[in-house]
Structure formats: C-alpha cells, structure tokens
PDB file of N, CA and C in Angstrom:
ATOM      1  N   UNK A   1     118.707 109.365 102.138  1.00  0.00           N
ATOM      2  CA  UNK A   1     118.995 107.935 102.092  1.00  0.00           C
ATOM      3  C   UNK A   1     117.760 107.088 102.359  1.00  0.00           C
ATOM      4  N   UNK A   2     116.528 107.931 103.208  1.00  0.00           N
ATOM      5  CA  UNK A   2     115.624 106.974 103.348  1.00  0.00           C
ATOM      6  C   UNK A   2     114.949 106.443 102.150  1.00  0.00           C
ATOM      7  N   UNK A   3     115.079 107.670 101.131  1.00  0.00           N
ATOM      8  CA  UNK A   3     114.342 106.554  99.806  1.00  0.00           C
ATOM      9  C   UNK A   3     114.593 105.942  99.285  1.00  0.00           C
ATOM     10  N   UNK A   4     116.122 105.589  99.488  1.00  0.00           N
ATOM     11  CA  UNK A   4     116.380 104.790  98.436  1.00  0.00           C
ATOM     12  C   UNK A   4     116.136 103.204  99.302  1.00  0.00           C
ATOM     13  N   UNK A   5     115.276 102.867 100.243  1.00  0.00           N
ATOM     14  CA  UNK A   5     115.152 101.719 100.662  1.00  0.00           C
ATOM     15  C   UNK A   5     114.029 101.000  99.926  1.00  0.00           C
ATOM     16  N   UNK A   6     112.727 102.160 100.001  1.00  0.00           N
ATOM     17  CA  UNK A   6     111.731 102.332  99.464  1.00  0.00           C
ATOM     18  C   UNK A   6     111.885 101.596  97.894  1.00  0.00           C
ATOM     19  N   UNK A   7     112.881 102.362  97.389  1.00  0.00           N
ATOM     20  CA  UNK A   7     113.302 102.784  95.740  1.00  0.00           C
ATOM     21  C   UNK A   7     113.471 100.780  95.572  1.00  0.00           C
ATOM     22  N   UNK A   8     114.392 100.306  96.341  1.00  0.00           N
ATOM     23  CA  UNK A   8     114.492  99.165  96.160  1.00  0.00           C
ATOM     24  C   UNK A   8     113.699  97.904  95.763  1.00  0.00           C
ATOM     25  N   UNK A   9     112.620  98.042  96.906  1.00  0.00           N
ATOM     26  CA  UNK A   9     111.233  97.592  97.207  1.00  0.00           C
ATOM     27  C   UNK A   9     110.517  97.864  95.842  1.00  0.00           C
ATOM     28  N   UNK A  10     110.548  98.671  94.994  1.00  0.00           N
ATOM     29  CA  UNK A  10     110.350  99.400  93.680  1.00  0.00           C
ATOM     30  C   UNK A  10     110.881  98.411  92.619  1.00  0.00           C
ATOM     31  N   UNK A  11     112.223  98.027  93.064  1.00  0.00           N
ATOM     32  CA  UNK A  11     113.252  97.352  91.951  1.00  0.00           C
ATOM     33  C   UNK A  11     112.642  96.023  92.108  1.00  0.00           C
ATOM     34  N   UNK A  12     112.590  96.138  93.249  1.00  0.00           N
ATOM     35  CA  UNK A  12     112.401  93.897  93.457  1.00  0.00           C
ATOM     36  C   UNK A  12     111.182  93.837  92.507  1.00  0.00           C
ATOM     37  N   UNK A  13     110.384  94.533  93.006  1.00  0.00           N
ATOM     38  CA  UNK A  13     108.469  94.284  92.320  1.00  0.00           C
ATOM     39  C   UNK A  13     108.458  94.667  90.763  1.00  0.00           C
ATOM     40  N   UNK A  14     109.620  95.430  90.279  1.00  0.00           N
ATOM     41  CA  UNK A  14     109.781  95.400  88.772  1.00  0.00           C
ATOM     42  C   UNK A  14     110.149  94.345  88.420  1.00  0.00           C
ATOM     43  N   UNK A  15     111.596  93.509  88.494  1.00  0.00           N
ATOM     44  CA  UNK A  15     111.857  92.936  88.716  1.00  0.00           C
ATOM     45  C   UNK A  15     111.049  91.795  88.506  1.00  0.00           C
ATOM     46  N   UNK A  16     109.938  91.377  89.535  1.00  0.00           N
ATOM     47  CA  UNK A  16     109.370  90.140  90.086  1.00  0.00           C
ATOM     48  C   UNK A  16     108.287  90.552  88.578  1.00  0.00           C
ATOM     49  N   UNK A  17     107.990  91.490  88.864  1.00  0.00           N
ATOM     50  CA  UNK A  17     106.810  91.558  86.950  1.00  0.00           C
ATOM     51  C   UNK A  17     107.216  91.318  86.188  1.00  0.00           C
ATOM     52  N   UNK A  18     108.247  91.895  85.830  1.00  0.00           N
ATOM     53  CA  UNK A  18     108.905  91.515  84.300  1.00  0.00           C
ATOM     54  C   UNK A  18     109.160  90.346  83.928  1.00  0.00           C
ATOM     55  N   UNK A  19     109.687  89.509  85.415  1.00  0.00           N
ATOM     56  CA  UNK A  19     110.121  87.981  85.173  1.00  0.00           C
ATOM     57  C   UNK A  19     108.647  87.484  84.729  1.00  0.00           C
ATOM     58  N   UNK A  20     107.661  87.491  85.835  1.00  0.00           N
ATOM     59  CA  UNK A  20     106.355  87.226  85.324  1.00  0.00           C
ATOM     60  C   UNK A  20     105.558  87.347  84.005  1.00  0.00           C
ATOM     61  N   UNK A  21     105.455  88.519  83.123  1.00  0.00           N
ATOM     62  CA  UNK A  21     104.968  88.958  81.957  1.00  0.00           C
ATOM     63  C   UNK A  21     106.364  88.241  81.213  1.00  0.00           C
ATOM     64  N   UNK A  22     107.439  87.739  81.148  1.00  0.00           N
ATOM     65  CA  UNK A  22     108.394  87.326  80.298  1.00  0.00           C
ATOM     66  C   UNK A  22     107.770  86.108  80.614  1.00  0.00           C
ATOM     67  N   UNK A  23     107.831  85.212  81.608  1.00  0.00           N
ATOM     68  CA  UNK A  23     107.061  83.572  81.795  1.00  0.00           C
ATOM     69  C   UNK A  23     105.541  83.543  81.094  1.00  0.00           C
ATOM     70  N   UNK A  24     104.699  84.448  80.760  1.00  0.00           N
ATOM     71  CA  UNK A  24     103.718  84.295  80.154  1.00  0.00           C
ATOM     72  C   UNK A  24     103.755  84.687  78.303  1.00  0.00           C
ATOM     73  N   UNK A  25     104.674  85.245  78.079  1.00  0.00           N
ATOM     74  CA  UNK A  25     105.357  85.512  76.590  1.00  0.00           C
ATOM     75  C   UNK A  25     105.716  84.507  75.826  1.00  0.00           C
ATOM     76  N   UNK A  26     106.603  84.228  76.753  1.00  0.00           N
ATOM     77  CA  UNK A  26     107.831  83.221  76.429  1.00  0.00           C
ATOM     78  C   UNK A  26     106.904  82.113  75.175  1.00  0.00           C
ATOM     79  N   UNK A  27     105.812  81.305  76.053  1.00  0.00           N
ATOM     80  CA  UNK A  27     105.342  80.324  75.275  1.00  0.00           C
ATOM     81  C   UNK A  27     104.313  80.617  73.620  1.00  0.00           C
ATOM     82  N   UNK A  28     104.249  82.155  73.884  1.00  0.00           N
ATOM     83  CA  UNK A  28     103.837  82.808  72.772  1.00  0.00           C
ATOM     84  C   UNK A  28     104.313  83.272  71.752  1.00  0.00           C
ATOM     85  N   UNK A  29     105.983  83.873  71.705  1.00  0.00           N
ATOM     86  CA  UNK A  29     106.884  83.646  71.149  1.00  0.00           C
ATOM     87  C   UNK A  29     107.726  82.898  70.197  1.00  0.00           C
ATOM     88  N   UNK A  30     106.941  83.428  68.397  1.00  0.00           N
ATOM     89  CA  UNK A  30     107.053  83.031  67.304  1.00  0.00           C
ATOM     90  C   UNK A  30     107.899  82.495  67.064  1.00  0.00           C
ATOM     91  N   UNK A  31     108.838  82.777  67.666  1.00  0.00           N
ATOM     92  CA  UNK A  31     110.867  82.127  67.498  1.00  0.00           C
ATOM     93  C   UNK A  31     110.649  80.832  67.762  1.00  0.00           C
ATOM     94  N   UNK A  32     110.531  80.657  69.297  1.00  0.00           N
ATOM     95  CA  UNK A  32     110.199  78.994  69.914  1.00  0.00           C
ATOM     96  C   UNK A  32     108.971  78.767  70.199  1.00  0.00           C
ATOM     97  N   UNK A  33     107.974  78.910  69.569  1.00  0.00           N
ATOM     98  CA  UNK A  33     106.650  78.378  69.145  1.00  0.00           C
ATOM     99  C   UNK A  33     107.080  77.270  68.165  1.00  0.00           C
ATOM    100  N   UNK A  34     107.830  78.021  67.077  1.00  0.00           N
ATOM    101  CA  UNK A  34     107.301  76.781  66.133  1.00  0.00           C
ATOM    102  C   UNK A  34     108.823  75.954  65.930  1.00  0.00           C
ATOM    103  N   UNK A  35     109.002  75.975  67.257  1.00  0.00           N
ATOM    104  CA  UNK A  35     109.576  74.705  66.835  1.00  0.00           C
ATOM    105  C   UNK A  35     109.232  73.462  67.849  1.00  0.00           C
ATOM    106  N   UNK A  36     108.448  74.116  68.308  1.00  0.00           N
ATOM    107  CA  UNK A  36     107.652  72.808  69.020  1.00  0.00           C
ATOM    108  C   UNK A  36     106.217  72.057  67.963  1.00  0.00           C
ATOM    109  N   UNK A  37     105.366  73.507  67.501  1.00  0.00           N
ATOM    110  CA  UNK A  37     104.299  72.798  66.432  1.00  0.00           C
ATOM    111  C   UNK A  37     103.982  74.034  65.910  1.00  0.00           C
ATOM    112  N   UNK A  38     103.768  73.968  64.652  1.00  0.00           N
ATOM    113  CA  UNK A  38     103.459  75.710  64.120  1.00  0.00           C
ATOM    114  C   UNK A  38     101.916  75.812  63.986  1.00  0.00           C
ATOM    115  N   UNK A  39     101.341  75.052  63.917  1.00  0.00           N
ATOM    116  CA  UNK A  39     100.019  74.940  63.722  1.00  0.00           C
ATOM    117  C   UNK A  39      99.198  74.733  65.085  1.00  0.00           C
ATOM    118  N   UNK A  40      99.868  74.380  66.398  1.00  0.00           N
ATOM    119  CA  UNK A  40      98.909  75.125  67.389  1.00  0.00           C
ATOM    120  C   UNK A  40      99.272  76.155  68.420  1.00  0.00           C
ATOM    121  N   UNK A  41      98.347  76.845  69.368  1.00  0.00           N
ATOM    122  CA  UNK A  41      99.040  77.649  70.183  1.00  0.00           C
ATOM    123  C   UNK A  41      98.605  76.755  71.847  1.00  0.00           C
ATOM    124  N   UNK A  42      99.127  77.189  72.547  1.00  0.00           N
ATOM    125  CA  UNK A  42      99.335  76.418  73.810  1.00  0.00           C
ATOM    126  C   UNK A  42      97.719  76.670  74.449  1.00  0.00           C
ATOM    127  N   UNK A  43      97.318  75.939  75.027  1.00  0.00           N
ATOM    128  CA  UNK A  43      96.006  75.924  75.397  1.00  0.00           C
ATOM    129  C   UNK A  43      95.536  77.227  76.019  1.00  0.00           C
ATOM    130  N   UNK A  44      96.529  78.020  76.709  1.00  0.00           N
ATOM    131  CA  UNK A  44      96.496  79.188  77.538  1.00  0.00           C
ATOM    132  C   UNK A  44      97.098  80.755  77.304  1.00  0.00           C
ATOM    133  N   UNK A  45      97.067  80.175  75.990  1.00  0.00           N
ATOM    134  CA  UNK A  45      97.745  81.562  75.138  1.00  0.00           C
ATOM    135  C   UNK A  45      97.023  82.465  75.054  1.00  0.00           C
ATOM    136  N   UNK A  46      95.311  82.459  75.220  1.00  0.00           N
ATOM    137  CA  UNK A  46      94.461  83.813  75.562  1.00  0.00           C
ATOM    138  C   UNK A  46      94.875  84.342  76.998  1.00  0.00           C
ATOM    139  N   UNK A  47      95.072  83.209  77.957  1.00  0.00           N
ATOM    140  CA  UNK A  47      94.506  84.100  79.065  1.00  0.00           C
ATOM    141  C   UNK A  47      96.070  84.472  79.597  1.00  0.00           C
ATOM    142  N   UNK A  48      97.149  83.476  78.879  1.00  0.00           N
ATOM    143  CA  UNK A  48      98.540  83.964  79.206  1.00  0.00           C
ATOM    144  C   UNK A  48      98.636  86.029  78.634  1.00  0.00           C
ATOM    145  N   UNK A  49      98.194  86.098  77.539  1.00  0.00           N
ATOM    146  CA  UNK A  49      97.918  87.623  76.905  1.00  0.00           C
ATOM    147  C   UNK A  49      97.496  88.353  77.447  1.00  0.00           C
ATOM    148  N   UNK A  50      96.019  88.075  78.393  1.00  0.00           N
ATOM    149  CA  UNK A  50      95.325  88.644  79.000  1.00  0.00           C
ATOM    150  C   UNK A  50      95.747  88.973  80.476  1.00  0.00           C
ATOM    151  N   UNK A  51      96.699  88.096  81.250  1.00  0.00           N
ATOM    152  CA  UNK A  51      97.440  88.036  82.111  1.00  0.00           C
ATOM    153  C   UNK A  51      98.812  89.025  81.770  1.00  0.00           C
ATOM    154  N   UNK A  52      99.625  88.961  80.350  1.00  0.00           N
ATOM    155  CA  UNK A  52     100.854  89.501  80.374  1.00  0.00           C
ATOM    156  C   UNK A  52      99.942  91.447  80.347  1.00  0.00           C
ATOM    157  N   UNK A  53      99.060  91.528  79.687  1.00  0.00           N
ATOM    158  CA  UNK A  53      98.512  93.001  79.546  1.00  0.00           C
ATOM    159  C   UNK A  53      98.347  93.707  80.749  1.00  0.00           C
ATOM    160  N   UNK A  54      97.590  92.980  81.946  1.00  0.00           N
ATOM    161  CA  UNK A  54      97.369  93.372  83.529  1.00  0.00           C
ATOM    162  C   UNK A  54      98.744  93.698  84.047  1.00  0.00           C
ATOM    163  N   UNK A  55      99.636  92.392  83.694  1.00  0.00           N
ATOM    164  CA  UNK A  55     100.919  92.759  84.003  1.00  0.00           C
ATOM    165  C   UNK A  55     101.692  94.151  83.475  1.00  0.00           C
ATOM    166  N   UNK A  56     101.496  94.072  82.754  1.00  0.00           N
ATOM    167  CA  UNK A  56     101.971  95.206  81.835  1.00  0.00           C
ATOM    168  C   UNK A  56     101.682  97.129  82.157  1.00  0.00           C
ATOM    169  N   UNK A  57     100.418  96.681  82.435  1.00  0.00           N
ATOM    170  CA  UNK A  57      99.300  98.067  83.181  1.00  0.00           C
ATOM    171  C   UNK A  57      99.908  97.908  84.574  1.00  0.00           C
ATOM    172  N   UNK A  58     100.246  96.807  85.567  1.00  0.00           N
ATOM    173  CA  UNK A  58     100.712  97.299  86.991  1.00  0.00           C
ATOM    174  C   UNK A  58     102.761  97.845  86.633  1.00  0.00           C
ATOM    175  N   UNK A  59     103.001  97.229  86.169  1.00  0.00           N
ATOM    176  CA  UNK A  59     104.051  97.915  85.707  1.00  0.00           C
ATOM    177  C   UNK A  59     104.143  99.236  85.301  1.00  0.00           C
ATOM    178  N   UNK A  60     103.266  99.692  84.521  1.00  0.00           N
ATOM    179  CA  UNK A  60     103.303 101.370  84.274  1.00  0.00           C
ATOM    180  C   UNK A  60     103.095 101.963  85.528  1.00  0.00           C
ATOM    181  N   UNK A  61     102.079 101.668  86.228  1.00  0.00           N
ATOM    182  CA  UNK A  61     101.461 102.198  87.406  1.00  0.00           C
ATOM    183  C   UNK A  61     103.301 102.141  88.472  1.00  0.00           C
ATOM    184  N   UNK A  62     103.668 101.067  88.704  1.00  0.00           N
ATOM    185  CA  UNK A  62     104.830 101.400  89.482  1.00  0.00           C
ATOM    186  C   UNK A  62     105.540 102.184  88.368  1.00  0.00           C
ATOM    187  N   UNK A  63     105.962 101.919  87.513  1.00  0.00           N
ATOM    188  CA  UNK A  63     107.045 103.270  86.968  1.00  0.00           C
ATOM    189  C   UNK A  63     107.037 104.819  87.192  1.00  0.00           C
ATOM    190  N   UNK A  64     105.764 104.581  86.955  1.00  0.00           N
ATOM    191  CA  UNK A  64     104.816 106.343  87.650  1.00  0.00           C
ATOM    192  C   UNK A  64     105.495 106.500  89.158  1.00  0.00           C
ATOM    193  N   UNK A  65     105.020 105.463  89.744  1.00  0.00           N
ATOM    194  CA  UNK A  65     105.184 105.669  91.331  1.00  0.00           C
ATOM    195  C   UNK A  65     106.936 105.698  91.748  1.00  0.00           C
ATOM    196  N   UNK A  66     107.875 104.732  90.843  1.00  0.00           N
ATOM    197  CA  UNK A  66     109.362 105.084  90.761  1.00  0.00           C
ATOM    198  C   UNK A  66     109.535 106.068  90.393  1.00  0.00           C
ATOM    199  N   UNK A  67     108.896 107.191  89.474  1.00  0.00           N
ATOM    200  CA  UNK A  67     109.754 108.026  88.950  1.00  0.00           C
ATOM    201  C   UNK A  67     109.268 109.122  89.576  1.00  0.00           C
ATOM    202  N   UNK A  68     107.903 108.893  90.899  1.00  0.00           N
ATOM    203  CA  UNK A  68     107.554 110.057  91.791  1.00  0.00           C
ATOM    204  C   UNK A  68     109.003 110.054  92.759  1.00  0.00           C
ATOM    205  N   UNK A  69     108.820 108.787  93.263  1.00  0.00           N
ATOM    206  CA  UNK A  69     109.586 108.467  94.680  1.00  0.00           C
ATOM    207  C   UNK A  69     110.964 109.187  94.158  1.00  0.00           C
ATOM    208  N   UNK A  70     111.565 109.030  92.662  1.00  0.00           N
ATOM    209  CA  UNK A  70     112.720 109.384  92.664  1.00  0.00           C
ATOM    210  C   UNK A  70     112.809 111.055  92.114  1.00  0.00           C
ATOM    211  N   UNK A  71     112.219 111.688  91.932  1.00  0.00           N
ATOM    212  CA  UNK A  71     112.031 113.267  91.651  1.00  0.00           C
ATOM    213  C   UNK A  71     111.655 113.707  92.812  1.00  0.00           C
ATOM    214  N   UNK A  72     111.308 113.298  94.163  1.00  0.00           N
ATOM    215  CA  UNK A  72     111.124 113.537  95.603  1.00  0.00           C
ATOM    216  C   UNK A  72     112.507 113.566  96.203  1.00  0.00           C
ATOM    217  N   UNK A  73     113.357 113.181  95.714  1.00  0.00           N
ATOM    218  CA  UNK A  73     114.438 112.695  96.520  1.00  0.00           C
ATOM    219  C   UNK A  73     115.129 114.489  96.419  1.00  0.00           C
ATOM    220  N   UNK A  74     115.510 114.670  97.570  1.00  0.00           N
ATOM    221  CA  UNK A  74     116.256 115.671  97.914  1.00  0.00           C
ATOM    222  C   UNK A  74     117.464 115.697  97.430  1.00  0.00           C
ATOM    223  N   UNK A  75     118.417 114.610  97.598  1.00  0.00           N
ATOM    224  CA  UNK A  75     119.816 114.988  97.504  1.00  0.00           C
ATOM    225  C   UNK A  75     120.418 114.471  96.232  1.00  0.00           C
ATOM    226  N   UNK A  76     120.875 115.516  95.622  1.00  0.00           N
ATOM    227  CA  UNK A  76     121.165 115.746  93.748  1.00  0.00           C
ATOM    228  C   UNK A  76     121.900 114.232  93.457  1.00  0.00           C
ATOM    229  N   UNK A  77     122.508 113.644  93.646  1.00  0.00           N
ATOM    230  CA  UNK A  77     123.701 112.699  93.364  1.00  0.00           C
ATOM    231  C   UNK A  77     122.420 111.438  93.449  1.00  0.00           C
ATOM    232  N   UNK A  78     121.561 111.341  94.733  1.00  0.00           N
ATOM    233  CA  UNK A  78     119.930 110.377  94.431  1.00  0.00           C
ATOM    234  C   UNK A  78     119.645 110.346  93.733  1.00  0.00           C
ATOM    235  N   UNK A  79     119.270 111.694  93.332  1.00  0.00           N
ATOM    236  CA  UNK A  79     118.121 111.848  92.557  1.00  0.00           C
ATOM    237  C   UNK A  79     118.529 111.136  91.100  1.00  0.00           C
ATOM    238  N   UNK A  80     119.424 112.102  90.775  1.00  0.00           N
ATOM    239  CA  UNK A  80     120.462 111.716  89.330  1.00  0.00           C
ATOM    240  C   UNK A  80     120.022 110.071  89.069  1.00  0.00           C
ATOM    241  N   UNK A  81     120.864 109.326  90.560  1.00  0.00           N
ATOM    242  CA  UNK A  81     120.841 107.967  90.119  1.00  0.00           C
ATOM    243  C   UNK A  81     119.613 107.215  89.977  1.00  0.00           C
ATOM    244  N   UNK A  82     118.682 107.735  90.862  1.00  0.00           N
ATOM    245  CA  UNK A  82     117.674 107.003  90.910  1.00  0.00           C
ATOM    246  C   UNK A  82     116.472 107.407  90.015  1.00  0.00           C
ATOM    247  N   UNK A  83     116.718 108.309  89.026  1.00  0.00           N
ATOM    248  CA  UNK A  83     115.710 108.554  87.722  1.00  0.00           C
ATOM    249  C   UNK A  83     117.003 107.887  86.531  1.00  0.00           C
ATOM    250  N   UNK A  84     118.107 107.630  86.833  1.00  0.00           N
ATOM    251  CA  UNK A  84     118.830 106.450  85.968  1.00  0.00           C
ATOM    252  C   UNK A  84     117.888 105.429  85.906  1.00  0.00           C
ATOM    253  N   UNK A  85     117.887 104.789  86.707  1.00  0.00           N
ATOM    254  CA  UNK A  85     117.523 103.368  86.885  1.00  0.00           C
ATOM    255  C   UNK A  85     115.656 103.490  86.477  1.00  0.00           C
ATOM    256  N   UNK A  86     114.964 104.417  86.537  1.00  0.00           N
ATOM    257  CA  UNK A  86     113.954 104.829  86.421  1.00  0.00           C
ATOM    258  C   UNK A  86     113.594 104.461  84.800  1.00  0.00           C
ATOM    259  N   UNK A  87     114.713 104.693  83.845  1.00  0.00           N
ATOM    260  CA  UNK A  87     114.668 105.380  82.703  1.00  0.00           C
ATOM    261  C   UNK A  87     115.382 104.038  82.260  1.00  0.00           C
ATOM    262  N   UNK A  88     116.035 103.577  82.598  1.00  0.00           N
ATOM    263  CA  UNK A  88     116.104 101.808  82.521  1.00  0.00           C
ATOM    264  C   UNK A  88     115.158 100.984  82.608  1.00  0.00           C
ATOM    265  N   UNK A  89     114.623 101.289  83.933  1.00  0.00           N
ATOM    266  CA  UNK A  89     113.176 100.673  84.038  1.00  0.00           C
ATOM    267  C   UNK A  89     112.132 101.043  82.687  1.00  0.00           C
ATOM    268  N   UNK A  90     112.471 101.893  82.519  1.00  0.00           N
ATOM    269  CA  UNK A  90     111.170 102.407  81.113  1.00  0.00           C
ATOM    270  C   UNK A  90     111.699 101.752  79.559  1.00  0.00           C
ATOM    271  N   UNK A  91     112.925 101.415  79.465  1.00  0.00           N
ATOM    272  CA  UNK A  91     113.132 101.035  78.555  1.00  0.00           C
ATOM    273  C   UNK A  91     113.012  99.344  78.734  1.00  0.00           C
ATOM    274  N   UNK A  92     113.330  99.090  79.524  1.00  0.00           N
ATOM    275  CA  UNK A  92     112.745  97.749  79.665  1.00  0.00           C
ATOM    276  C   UNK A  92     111.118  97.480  79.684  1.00  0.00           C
ATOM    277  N   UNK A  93     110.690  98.105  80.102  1.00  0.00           N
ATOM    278  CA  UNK A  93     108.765  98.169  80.286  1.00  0.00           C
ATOM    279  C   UNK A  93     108.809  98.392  78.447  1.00  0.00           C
ATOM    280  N   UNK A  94     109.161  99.139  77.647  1.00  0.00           N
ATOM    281  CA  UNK A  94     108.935  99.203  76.227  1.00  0.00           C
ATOM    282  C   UNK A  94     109.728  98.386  75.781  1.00  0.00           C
ATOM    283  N   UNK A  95     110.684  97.609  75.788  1.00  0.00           N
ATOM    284  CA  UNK A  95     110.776  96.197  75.344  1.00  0.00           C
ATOM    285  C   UNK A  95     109.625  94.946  75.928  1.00  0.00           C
ATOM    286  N   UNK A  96     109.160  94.964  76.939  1.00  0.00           N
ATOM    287  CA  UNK A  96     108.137  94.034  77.280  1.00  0.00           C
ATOM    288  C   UNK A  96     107.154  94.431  76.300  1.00  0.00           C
ATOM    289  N   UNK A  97     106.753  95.796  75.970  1.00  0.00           N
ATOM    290  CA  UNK A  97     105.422  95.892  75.421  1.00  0.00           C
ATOM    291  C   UNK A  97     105.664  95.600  73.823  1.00  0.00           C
ATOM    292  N   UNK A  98     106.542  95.712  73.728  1.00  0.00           N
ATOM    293  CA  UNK A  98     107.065  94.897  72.166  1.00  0.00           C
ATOM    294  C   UNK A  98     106.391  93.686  72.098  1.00  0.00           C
ATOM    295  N   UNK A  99     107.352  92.901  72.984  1.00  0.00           N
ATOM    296  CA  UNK A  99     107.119  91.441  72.795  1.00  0.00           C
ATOM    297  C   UNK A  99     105.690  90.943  73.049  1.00  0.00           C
ATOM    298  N   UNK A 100     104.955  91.926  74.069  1.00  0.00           N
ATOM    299  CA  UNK A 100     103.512  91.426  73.904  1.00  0.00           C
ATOM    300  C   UNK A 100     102.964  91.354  73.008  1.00  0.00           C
ATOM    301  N   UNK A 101     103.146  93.156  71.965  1.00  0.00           N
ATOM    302  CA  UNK A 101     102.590  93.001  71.028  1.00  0.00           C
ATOM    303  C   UNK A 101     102.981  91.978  69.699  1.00  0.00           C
ATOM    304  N   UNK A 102     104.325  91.598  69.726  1.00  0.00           N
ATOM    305  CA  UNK A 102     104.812  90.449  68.760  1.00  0.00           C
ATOM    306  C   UNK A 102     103.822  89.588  69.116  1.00  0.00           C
ATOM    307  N   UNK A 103     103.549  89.138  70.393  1.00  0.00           N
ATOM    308  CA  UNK A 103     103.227  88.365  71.073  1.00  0.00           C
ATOM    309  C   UNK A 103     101.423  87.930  70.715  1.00  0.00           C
ATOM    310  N   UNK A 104     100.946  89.145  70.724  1.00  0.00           N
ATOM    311  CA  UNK A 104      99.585  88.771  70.111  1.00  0.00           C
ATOM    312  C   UNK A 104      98.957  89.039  69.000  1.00  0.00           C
ATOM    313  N   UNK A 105     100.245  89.663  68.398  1.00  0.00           N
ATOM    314  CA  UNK A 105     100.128  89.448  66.685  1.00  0.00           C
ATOM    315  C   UNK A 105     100.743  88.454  66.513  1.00  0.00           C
ATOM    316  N   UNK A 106     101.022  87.356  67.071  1.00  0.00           N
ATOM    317  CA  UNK A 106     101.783  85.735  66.812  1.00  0.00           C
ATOM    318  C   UNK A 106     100.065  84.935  67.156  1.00  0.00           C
ATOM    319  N   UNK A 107      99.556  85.085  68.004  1.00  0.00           N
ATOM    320  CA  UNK A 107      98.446  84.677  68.254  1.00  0.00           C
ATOM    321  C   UNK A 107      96.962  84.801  67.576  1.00  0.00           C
ATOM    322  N   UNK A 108      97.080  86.330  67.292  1.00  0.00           N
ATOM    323  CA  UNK A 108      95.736  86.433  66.172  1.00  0.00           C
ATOM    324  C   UNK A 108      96.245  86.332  64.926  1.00  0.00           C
ATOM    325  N   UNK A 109      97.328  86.041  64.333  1.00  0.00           N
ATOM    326  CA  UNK A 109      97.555  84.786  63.091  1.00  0.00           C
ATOM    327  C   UNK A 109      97.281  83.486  63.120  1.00  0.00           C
ATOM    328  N   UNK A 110      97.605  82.853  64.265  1.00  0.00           N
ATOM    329  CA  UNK A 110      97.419  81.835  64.458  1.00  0.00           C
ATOM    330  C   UNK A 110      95.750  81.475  64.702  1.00  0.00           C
ATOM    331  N   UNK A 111      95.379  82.171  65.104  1.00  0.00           N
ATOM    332  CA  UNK A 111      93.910  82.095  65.002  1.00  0.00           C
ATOM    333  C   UNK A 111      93.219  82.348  63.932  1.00  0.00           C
ATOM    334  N   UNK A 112      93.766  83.071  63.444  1.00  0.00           N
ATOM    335  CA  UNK A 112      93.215  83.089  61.857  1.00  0.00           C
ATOM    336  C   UNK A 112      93.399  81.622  60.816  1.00  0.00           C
ATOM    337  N   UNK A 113      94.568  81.185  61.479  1.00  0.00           N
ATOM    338  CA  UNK A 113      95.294  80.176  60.584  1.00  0.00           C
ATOM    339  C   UNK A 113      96.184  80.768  59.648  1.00  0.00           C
ATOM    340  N   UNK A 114      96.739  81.688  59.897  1.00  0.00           N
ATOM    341  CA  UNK A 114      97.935  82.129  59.075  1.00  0.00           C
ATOM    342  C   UNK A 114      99.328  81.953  59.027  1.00  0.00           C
ATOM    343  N   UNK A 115      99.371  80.784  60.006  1.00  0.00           N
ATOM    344  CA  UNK A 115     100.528  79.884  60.876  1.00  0.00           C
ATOM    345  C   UNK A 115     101.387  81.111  61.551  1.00  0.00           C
ATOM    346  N   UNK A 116     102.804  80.965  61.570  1.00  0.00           N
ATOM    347  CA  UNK A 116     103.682  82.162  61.870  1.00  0.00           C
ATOM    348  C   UNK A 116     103.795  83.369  61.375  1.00  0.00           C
ATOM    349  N   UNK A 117     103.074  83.784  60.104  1.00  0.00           N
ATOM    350  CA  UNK A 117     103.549  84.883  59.028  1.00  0.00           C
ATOM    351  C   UNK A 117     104.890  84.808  58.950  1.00  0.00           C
ATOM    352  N   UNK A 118     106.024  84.133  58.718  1.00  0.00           N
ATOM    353  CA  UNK A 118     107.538  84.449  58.780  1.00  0.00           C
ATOM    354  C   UNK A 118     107.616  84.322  57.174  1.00  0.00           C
ATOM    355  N   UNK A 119     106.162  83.608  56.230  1.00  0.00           N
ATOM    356  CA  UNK A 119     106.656  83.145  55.324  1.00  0.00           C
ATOM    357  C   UNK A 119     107.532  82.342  54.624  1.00  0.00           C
ATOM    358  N   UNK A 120     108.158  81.393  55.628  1.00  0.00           N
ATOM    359  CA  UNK A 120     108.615  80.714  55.239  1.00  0.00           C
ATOM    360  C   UNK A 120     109.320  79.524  54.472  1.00  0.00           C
TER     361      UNK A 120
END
C-alpha cells in the first residue's frame, strides 16, 4: 500500500504536465487558429513548441519512473492496477505527441506561408 501514495504524487505531476503541454498547444491548433486569423501565428508559438517538447521529454521521463514504481509493487491486484493506469498514462503521452506534432506542422506551414494546408 505504501506505493500507491507515491504512485499518486506520479498522477498529480502527469496530470499537472499534460494540462500544461495542452495550454501551450491549444493556441497552435489548426482547428481554432484560424478562426481567429489564418495568416498569423501567435507571437509565442516558437517558444510555446519549444516549451510543449521539454514538456513532453519530462513526461516520458516520469512514465519510465511510473511504470518502475508500479512493476516494484509486490502485491498482484497493485501491481495489475497500477501498470493500468500506467498504460493510460502512455496513451495519453501519445496523444499529446500527436498534437505537438500537428502542432508544429501547423506552424512550419505557416512559416512558410502555406496558411493552414486544410486546402480549403
């Protein structure tokens, strides 16, 4: 039982990243980009990228460290649950890395001047 306190402490700080790397996306995000202006990107859309990527790299680094803490766990019915949530966690970390990459292939079009590519 003691790890799963630990395990928690694990959840919040996923959790607290993901919200973070989603608040730096968000404004990069081809969908509601252009419907504010299609022709520019927000003044901070490099270093928002450059910020969601760091994010992105401490996130792997805890998933590693969740999916130690939870293959440590002694008692079978833990363990089970807590490489669940592990494997949740990973599928969510590969939906974030989606959207980054949408995310800065929305940006080096736009820098090119290729507006959205949606073709529209």
């Amino acid at each position: 039982m003691s790890s799963s306190i630990p395990f928690e402490r694990y959840d919040e700080e996923f959790l607290s990243l993901t919200e973070q790397v989603t608040s730096k996306l968000r404004p990069l995000d081809p969908q509601t980009s252009s419907s504010s202006s299609s022709s520019s990107l927000p003044p901070t859309s490099h270093a928002d990228l450059k910020m969601a990527h760091a994010l992105l790299l401490q996130l792997d680094d805890l998933l590693k460290q969740m999916g130690l803490e939870a293959r440590s766990c002694d008692d079978a019915a833990t363990k089970r649950d807590l490489l669940g949530k592990v494997r949740v966690c990973k599928a969510r970390l590969g939906n974030l890395r989606e959207d980054y990459e949408a995310a800065k292939g929305f940006v080096d079009r736009m820098d090119l001047g290729l507006g959205n590519g949606r073709g529209g």
